[in-house]
Protein backbone atom coordinates (compact mmCIF):
# COMPACT_ATOMS: atom_id res chain seq x y z
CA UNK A 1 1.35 -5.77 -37.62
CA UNK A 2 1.53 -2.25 -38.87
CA UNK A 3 -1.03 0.90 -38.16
CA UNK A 4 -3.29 1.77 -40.91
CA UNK A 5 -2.25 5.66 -41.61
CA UNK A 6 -3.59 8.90 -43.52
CA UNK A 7 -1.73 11.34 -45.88
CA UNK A 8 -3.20 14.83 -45.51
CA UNK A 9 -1.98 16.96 -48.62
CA UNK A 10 -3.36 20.33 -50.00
CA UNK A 11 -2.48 22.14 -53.92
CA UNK A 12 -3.54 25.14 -55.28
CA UNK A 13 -3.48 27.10 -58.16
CA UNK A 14 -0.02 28.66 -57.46
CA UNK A 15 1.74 25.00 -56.98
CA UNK A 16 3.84 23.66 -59.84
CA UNK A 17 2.29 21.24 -61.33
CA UNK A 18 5.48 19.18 -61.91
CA UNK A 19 6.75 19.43 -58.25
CA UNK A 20 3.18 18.32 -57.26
CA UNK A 21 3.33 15.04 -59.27
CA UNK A 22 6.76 13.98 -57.82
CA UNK A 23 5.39 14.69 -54.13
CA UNK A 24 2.08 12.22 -55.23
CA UNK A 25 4.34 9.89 -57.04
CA UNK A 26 6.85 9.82 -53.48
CA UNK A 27 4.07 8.77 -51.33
CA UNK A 28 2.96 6.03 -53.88
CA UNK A 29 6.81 5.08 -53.64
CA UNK A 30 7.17 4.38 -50.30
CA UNK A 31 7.07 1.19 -48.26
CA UNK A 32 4.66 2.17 -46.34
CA UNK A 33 1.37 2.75 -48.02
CA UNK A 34 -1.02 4.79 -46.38
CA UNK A 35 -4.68 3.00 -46.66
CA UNK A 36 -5.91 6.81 -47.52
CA UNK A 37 -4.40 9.96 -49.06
CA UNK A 38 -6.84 12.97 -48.31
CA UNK A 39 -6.33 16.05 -50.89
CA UNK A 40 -7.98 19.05 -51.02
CA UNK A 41 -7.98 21.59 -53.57
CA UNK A 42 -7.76 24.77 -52.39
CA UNK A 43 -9.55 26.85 -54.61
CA UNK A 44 -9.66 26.90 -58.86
CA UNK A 45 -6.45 25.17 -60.29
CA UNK A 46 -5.45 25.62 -64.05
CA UNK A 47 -5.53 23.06 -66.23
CA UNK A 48 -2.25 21.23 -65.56
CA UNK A 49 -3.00 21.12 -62.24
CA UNK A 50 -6.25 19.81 -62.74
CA UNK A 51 -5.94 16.79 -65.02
CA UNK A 52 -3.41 15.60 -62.41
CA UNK A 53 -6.18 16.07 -60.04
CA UNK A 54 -8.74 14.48 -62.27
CA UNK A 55 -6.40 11.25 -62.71
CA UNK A 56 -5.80 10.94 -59.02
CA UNK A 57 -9.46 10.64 -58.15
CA UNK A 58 -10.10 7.24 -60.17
CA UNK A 59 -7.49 6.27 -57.32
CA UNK A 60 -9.79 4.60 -55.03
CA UNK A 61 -7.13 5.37 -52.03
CA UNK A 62 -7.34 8.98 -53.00
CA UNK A 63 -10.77 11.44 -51.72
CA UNK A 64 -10.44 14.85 -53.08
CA UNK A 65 -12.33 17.27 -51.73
CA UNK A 66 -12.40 20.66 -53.86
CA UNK A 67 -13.18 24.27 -51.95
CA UNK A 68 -14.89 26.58 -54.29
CA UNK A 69 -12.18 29.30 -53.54
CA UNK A 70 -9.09 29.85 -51.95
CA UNK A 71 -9.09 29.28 -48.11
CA UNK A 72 -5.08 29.50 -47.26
CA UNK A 73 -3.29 26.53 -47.22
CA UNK A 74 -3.48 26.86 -43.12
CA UNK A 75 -7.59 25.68 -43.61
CA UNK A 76 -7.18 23.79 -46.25
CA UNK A 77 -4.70 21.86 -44.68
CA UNK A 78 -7.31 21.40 -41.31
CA UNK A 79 -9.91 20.19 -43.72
CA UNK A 80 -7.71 17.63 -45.07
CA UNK A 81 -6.64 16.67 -41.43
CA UNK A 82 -10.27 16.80 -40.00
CA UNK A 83 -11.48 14.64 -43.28
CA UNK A 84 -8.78 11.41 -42.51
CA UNK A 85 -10.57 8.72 -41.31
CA UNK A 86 -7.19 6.94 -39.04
CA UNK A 87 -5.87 7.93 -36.03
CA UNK A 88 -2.38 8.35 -37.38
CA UNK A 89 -1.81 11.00 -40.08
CA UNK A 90 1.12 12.14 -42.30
CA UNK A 91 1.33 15.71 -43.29
């Protein structure tokens, strides 16, 4: 029986949009699949970034939470820790 897990992941509005894609499409690739993928958007993201962002979130496994402005990818990457709901998360 395997553990139910979390992905904690963070973007911003420096982050190429490209290179963010592949790392979303890699954790949809693997064999394990996390039962949750926790992203948080540090901060206003241009319009690349954002329809990516937008398309993720009719992914039911996927909860986006969006900070008004740019924290640092050190808290946004605690608030997408402290928002996983299992025990076991992968950063």
């Amino acid at each position: 029986m395997s553990k139910q897990f979390s992905v904690a992941m963070c973007v911003y509005g420096g982050d190429n949009p490209m290179w963010f894609q592949q790392a979303v499409d890699s954790i949809l690739r693997q064999s394990a699949m996390p039962s949750e993928i926790v992203l948080v958007v540090d901060g206003p993201v241009p319009d690349t970034l954002n329809g990516i962002i937008c398309n993720l979130e009719k992914d039911d496994r996927f909860r986006v939470i969006r900070l008004q402005k740019n924290e640092g990818h050190g808290l946004a990457r605690r608030i997408s820790v402290e928002h996983c709901s299992n025990e076991l998360v992968a950063l």
